[in-house]
Protein backbone atom coordinates (compact mmCIF):
# COMPACT_ATOMS: atom_id res chain seq x y z
CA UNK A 1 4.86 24.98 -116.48
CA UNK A 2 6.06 21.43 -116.86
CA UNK A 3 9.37 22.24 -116.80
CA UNK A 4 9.22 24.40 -113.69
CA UNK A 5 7.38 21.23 -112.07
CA UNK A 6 10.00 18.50 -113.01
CA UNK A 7 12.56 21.23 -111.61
CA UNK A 8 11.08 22.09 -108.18
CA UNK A 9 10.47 17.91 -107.76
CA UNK A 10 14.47 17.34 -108.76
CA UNK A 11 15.58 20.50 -106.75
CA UNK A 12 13.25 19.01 -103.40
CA UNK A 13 14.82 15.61 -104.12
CA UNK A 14 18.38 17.31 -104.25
CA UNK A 15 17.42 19.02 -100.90
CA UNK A 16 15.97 15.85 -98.86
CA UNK A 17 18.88 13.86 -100.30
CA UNK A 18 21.40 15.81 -98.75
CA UNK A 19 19.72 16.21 -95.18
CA UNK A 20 21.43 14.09 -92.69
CA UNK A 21 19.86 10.98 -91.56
CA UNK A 22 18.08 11.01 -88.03
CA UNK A 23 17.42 8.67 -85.52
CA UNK A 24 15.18 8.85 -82.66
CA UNK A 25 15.74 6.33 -80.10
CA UNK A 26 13.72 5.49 -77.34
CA UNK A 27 14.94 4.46 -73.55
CA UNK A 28 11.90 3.81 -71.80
CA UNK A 29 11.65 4.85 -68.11
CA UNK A 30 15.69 6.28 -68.73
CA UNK A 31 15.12 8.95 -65.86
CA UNK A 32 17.05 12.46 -66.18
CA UNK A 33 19.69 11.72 -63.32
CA UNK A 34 20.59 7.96 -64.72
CA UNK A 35 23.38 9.59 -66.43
CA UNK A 36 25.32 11.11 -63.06
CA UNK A 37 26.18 7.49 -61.61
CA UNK A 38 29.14 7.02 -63.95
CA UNK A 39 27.69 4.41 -66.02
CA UNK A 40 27.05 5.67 -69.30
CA UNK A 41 30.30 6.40 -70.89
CA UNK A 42 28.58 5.62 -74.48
CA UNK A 43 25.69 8.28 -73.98
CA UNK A 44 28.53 10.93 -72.17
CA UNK A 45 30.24 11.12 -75.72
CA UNK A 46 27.35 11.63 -77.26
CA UNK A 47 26.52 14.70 -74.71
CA UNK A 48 30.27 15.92 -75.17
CA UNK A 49 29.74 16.01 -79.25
CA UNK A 50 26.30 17.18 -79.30
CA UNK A 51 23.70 18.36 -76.54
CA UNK A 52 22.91 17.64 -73.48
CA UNK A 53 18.96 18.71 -71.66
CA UNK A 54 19.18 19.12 -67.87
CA UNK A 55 15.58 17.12 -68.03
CA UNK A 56 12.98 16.19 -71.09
CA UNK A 57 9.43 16.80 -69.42
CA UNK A 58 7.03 14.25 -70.82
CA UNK A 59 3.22 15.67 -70.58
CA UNK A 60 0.53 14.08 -68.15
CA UNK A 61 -0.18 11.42 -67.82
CA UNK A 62 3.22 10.29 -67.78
CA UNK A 63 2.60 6.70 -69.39
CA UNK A 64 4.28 5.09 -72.31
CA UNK A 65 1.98 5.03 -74.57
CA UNK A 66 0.69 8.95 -74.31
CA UNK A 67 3.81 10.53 -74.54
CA UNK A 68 5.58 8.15 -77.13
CA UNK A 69 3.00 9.67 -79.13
CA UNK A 70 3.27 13.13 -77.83
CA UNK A 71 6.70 12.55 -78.53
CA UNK A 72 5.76 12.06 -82.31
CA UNK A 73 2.82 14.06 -82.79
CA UNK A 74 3.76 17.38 -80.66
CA UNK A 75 0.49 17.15 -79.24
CA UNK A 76 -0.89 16.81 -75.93
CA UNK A 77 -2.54 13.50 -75.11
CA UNK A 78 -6.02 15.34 -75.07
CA UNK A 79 -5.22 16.25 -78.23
CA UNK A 80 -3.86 13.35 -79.77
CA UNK A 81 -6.42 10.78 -78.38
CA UNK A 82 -3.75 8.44 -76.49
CA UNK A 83 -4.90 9.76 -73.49
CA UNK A 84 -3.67 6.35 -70.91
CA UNK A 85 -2.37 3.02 -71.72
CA UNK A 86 -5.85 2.20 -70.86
CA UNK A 87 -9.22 3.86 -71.68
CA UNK A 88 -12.89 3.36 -72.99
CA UNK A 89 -14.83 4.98 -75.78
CA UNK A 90 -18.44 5.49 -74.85
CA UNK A 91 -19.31 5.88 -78.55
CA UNK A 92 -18.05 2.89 -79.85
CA UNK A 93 -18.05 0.70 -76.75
CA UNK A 94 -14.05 -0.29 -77.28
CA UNK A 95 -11.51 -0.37 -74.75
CA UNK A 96 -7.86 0.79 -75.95
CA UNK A 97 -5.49 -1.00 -73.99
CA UNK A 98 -1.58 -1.91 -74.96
CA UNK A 99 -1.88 -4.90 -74.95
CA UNK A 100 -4.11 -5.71 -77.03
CA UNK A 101 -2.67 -5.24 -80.81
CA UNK A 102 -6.14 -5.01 -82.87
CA UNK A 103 -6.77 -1.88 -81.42
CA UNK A 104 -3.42 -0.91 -80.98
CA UNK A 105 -3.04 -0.91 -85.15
CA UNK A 106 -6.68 0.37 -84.74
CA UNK A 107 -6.27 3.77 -86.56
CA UNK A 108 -8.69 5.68 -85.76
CA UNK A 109 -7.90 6.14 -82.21
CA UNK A 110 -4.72 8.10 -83.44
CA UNK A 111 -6.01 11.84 -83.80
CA UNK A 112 -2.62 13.36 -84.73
CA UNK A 113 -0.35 13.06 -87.40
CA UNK A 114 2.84 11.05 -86.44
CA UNK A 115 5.90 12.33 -87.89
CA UNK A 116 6.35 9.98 -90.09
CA UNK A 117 3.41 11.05 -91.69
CA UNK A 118 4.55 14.16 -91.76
CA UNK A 119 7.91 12.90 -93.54
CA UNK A 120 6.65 10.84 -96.07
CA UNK A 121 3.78 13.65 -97.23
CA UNK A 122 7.13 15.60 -98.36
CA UNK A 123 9.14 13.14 -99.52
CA UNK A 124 11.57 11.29 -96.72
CA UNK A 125 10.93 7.54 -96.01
CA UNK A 126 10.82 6.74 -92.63
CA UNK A 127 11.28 3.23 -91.09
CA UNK A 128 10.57 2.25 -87.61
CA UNK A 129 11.68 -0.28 -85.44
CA UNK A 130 9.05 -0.30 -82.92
CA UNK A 131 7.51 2.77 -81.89
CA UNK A 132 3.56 3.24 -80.73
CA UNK A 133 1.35 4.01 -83.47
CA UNK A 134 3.87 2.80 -86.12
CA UNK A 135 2.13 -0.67 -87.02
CA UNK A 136 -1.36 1.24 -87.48
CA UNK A 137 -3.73 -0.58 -90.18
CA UNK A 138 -3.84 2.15 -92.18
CA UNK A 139 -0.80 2.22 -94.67
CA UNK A 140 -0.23 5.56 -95.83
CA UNK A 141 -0.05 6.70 -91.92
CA UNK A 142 2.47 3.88 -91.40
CA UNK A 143 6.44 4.48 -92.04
CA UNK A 144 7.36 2.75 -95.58
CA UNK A 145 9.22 0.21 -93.10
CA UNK A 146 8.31 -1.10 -89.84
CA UNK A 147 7.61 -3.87 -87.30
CA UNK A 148 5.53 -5.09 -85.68
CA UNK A 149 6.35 -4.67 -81.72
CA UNK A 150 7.76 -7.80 -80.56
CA UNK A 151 8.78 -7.16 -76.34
CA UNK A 152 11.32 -10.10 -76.25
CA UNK A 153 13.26 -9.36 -79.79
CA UNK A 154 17.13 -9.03 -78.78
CA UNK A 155 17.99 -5.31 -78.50
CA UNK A 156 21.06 -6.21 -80.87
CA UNK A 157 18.94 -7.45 -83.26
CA UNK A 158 16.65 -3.97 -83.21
CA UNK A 159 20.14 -1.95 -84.09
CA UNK A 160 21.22 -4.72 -86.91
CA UNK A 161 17.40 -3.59 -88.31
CA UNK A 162 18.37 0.08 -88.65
CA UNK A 163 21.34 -0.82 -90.21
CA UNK A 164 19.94 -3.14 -93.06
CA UNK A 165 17.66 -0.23 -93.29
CA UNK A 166 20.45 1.99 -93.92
CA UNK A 167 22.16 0.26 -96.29
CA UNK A 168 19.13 -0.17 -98.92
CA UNK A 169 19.89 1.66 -102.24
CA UNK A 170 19.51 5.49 -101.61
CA UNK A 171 16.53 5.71 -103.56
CA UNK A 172 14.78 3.56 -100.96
CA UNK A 173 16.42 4.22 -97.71
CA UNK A 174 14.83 6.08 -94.99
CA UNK A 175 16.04 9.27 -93.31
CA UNK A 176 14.26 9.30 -90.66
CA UNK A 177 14.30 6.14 -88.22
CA UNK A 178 13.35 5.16 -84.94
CA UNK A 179 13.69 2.47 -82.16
CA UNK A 180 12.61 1.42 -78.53
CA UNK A 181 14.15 -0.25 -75.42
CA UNK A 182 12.43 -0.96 -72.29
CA UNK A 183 14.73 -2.35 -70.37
CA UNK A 184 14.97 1.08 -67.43
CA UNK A 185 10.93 0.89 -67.52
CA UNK A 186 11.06 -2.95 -66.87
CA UNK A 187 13.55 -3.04 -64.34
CA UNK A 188 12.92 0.48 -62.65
CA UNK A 189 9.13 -0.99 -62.07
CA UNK A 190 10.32 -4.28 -60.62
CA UNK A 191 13.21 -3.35 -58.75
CA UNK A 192 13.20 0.25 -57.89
CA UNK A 193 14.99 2.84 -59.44
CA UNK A 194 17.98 2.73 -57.09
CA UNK A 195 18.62 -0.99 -57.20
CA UNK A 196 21.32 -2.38 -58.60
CA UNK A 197 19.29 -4.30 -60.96
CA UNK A 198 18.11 -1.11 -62.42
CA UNK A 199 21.79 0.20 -62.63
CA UNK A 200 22.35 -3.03 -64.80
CA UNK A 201 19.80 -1.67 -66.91
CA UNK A 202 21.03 1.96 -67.23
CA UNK A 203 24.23 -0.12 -68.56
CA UNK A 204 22.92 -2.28 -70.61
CA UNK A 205 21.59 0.77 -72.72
CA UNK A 206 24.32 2.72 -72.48
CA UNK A 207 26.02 -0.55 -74.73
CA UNK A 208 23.23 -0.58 -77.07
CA UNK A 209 23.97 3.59 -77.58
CA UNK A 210 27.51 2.19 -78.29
CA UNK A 211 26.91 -0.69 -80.47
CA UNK A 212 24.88 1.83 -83.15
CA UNK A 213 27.48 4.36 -83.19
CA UNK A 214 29.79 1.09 -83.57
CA UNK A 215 27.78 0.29 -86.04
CA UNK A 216 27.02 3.30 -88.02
CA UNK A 217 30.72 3.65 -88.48
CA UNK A 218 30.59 0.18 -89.77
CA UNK A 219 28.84 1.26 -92.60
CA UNK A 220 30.85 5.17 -93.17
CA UNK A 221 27.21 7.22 -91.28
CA UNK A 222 28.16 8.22 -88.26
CA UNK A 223 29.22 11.62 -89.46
CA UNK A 224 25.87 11.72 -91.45
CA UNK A 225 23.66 10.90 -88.53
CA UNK A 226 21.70 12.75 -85.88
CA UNK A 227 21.18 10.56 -83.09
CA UNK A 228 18.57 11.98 -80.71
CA UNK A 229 18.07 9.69 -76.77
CA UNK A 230 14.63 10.68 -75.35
CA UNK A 231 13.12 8.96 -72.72
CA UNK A 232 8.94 8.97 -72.37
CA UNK A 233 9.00 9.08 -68.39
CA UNK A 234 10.83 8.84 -65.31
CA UNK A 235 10.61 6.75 -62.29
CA UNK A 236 9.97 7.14 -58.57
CA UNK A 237 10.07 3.85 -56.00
CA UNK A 238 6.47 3.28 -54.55
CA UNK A 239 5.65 0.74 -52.05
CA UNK A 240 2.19 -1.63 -51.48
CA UNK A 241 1.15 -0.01 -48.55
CA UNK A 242 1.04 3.64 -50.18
CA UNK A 243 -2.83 2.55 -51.50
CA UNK A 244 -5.89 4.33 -51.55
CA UNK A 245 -8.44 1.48 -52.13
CA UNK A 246 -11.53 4.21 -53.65
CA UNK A 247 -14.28 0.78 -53.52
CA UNK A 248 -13.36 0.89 -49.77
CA UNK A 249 -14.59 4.80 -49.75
CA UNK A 250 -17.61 4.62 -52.02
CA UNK A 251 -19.10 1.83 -50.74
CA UNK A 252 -21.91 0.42 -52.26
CA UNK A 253 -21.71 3.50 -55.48
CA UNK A 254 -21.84 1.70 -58.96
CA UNK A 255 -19.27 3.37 -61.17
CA UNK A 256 -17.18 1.79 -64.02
CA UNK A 257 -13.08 2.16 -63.81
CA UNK A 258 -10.60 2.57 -66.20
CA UNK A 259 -6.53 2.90 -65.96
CA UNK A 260 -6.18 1.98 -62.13
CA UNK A 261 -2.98 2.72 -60.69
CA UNK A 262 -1.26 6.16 -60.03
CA UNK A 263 -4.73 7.80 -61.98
CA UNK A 264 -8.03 6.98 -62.58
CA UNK A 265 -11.00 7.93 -64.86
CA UNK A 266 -14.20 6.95 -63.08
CA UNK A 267 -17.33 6.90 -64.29
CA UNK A 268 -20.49 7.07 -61.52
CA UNK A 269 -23.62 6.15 -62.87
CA UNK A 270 -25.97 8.62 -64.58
CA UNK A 271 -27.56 10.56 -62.40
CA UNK A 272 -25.04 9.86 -59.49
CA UNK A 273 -22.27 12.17 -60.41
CA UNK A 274 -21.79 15.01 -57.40
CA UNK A 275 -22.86 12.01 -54.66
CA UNK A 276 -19.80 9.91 -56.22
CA UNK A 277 -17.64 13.00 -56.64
CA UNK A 278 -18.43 14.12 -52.91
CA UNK A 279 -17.59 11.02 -51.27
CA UNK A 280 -14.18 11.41 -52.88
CA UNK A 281 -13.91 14.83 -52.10
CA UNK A 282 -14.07 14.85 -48.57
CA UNK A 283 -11.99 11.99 -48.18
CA UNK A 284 -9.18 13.73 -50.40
CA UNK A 285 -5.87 12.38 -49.16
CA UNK A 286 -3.10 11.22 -51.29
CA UNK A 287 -5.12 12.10 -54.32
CA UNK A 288 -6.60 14.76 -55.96
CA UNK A 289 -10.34 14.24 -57.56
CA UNK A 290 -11.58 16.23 -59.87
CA UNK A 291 -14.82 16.44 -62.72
CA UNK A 292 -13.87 16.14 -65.53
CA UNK A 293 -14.73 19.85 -66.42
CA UNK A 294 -12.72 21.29 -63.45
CA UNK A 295 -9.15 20.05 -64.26
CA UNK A 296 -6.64 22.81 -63.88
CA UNK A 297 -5.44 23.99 -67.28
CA UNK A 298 -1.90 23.03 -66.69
CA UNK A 299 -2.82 18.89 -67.08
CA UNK A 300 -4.09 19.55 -70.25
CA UNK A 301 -6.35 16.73 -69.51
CA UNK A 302 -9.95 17.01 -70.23
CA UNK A 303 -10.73 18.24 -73.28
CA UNK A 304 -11.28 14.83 -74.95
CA UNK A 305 -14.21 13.20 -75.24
CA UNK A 306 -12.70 9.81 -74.03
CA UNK A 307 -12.54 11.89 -70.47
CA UNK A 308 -14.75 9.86 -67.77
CA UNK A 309 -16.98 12.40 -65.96
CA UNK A 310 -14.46 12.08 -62.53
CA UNK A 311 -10.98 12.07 -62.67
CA UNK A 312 -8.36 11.21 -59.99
CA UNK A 313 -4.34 11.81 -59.43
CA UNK A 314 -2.78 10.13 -56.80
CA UNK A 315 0.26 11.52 -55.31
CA UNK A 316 3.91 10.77 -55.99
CA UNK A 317 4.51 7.58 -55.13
CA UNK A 318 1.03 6.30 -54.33
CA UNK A 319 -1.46 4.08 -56.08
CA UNK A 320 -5.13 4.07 -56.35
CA UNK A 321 -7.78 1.44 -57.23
CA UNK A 322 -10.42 -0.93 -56.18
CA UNK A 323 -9.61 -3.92 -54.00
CA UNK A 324 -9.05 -6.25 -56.63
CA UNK A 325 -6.41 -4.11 -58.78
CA UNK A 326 -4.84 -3.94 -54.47
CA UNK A 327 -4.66 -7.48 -54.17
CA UNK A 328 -2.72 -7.74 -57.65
CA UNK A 329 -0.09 -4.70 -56.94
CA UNK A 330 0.64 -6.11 -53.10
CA UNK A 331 1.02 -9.91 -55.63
CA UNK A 332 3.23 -7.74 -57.57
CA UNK A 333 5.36 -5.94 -55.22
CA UNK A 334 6.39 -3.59 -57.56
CA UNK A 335 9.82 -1.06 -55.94
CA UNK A 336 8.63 1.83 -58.63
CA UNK A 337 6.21 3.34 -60.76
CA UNK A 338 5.32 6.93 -63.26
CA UNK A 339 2.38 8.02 -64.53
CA UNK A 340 2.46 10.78 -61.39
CA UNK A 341 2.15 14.33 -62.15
CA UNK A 342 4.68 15.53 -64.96
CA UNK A 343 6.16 18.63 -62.62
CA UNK A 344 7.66 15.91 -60.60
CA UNK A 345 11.52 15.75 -61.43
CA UNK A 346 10.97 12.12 -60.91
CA UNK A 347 9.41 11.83 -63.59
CA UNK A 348 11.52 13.84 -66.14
CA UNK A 349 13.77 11.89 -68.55
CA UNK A 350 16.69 12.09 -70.75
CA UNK A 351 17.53 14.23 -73.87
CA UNK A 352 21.04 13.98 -75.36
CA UNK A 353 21.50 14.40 -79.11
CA UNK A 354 24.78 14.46 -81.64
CA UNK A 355 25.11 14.38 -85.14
CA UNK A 356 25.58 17.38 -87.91
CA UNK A 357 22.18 19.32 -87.06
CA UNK A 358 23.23 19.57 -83.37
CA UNK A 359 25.46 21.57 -81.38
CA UNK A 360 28.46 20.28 -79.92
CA UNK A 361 29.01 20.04 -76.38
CA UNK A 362 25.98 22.08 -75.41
CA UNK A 363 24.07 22.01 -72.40
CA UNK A 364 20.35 23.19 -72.24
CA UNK A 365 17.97 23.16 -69.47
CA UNK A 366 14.82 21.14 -69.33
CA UNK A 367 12.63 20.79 -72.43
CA UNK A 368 9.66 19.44 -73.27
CA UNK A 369 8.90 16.58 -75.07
CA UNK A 370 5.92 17.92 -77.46
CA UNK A 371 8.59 20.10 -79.16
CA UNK A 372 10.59 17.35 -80.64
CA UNK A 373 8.38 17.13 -83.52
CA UNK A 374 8.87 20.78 -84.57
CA UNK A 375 12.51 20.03 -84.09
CA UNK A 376 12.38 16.88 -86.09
CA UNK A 377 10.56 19.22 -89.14
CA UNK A 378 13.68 22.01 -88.44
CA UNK A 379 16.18 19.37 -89.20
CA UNK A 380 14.50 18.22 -92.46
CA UNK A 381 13.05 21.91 -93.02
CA UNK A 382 10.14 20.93 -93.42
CA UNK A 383 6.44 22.41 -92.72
CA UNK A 384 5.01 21.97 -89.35
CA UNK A 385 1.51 20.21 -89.07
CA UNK A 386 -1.24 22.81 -88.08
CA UNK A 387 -2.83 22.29 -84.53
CA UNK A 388 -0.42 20.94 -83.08
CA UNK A 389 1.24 22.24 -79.39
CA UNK A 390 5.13 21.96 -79.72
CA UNK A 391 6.84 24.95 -80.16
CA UNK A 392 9.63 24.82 -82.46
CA UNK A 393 11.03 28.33 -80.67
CA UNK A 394 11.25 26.66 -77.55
CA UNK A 395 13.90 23.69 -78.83
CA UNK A 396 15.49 24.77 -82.47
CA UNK A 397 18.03 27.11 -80.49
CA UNK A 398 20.20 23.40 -79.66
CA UNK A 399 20.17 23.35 -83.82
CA UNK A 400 23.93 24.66 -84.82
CA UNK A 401 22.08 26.30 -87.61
CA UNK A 402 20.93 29.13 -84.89
């Protein structure tokens, strides 16, 4: 029996040594259309070698945080327990918010299993140069390498990481990688997603797609690589006078707010649930309201128990809030905005992917985005976490091994 044990360990270790390295990079806000204004030569070859998605559809809400770790858990946010970049737990009295890093390393509000996780349980190291949920405090659910997120850390920098990553002895090099830019989000929120300083943006990664393939080369991977450009959202332009200000419409109601902006959980006070929810009913315009145990299936938002009783959608393009949170978006002057519902093309983003694994020169219509993990675990062939909601059959057919 000992024998047959050393040689299924040696054959596995054969098998995961040989399966091609894979990166998963990150272009926040990188809407599904930035690559038709002729600005992305870098990410076109990279479509011409490999595959190209006519959209990725992120899941709702379509925030950062929630579907970077839909992204990497192929689970809905109700699921996974990232359900906004801001939100309360009534048990324990915390408030997550992204911005604050103790409870963004707080583990425990990470339900799923990343797939790093899911990696390292059978054998590939994984390293991650920023990615939500990758600097938990927990270490066996963190990637054996990893950073912490730092927002102003040159993106040139991030892609010289990777590659002092991936020139470690083989024993200790990862296979599995990722790495974030916001620089679309950023500027498609301050400028609008048809300004010119958001086209600078669109350009900007383009070069940084084109510096790791410049790079990879460098060090004789490129042909070993799978390099796989998602995007967690889209963008839409908004404008400060598309507001619905709900303090001005429930008056003198006492209800606690979390994640203003283009949704809201609200929470009336006990007892004062169906007054709350009928004010906002009947003066339904722009938004949607709905309790908590009447949201339409198709959200698949509001099964968790981090749900507030009432929850509200504004519609595309509009914000909601209380008068303060107004007076600081009009300060703002924000030109554009996500977070809207996820059927919007607006807010669709990109999927292109090259590299051995992949098809070459293969276009696909829109997929979704809680299916990459069950592709990730098809390109290492690897077991697929219980529970989640990916579907591997919906994605593995852009795998040249189908």
């Amino acid at each position: 029996m000992t024998k047959i044990f050393y040689f299924l360990l040696l054959s596995q270790a054969i098998i995961f040594s040989q399966a091609p390295y894979t990166i998963l990079i990150s272009f926040d806000g990188f809407r599904h259309d930035y690559m038709n204004r002729g600005l992305t030569p870098n990410l076109q070859k990279v479509a011409d070698n490999g595959v190209k998605a006519l959209s990725l559809m992120p899941v709702y809400p379509t925030k950062t945080f929630p579907n970077h770790t839909s992204i990497i858990t192929g689970m809905y946010p109700e699921n996974h327990g990232i359900i906004a970049n801001t939100f309360y737990d009534p048990v324990t009295n915390k408030t997550y918010k992204i911005s604050d890093s103790i409870q963004v390393r707080e583990s425990r509000w990470y339900k799923g299993e990343a797939f790093w996780e899911t990696a390292q349980r059978n054998g590939i190291i994984a390293a991650s140069f920023f990615w939500p949920g990758s600097e938990v405090n927990l270490e066996y659910r963190r990637p054996r390498y990893f950073k912490d997120y730092d927002h102003y850390l040159p993106y040139k920098l991030r892609v010289d990481g990777l590659i002092e990553w991936l020139k470690l002895p083989q024993k200790d090099r990862p296979r599995f990688l990722t790495v974030y830019f916001d620089a679309t989000d950023t500027y498609g929120q301050n400028f609008g997603p048809n300004s010119d300083s958001l086209n600078y943006a669109v350009n900007l990664l383009d070069g940084m797609a084109g510096y790791l393939m410049d790079k990879l080369a460098e060090i004789n991977l490129i042909d070993s690589t799978n390099l796989i450009f998602v995007t967690d959202h889209g963008m839409t332009e908004i404008s400060s006078d598309k507001y619905v200000n709900i303090e001005e419409i429930l008056g003198d109601e006492k209800v606690a707010y979390w994640n203003w902006s283009t949704f809201c959980l609200i929470q009336p006070e006990k007892g004062r649930l169906d007054e709350v929810y009928n004010k906002l009913k009947s003066n339904e315009k722009h938004y949607k309201v709905y309790k908590k145990s009447e949201v339409p299936d198709f959200y698949h938002f509001s099964s968790s128990p981090l749900f507030s009783d009432l929850i509200l959608f504004t519609d595309l393009g509009w914000e909601a809030g209380d008068t303060k949170a107004q007076k600081r978006f009009q300060e703002w002057n924000a030109k554009g905005n996500h977070g809207y519902e996820n059927g919007e093309l607006d807010m669709h983003g990109l999927f292109v992917a090259m590299g051995p694994s992949f098809r070459k020169n293969y276009k696909t219509g829109t997929l979704r985005n809680i299916d990459i993990y069950p592709l990730l675990c098809e390109i290492f062939d690897i077991p697929v976490r219980n529970g989640i909601d990916g579907k591997g059959e919906r994605i593995r057919f852009i795998l040249n091994k189908y």
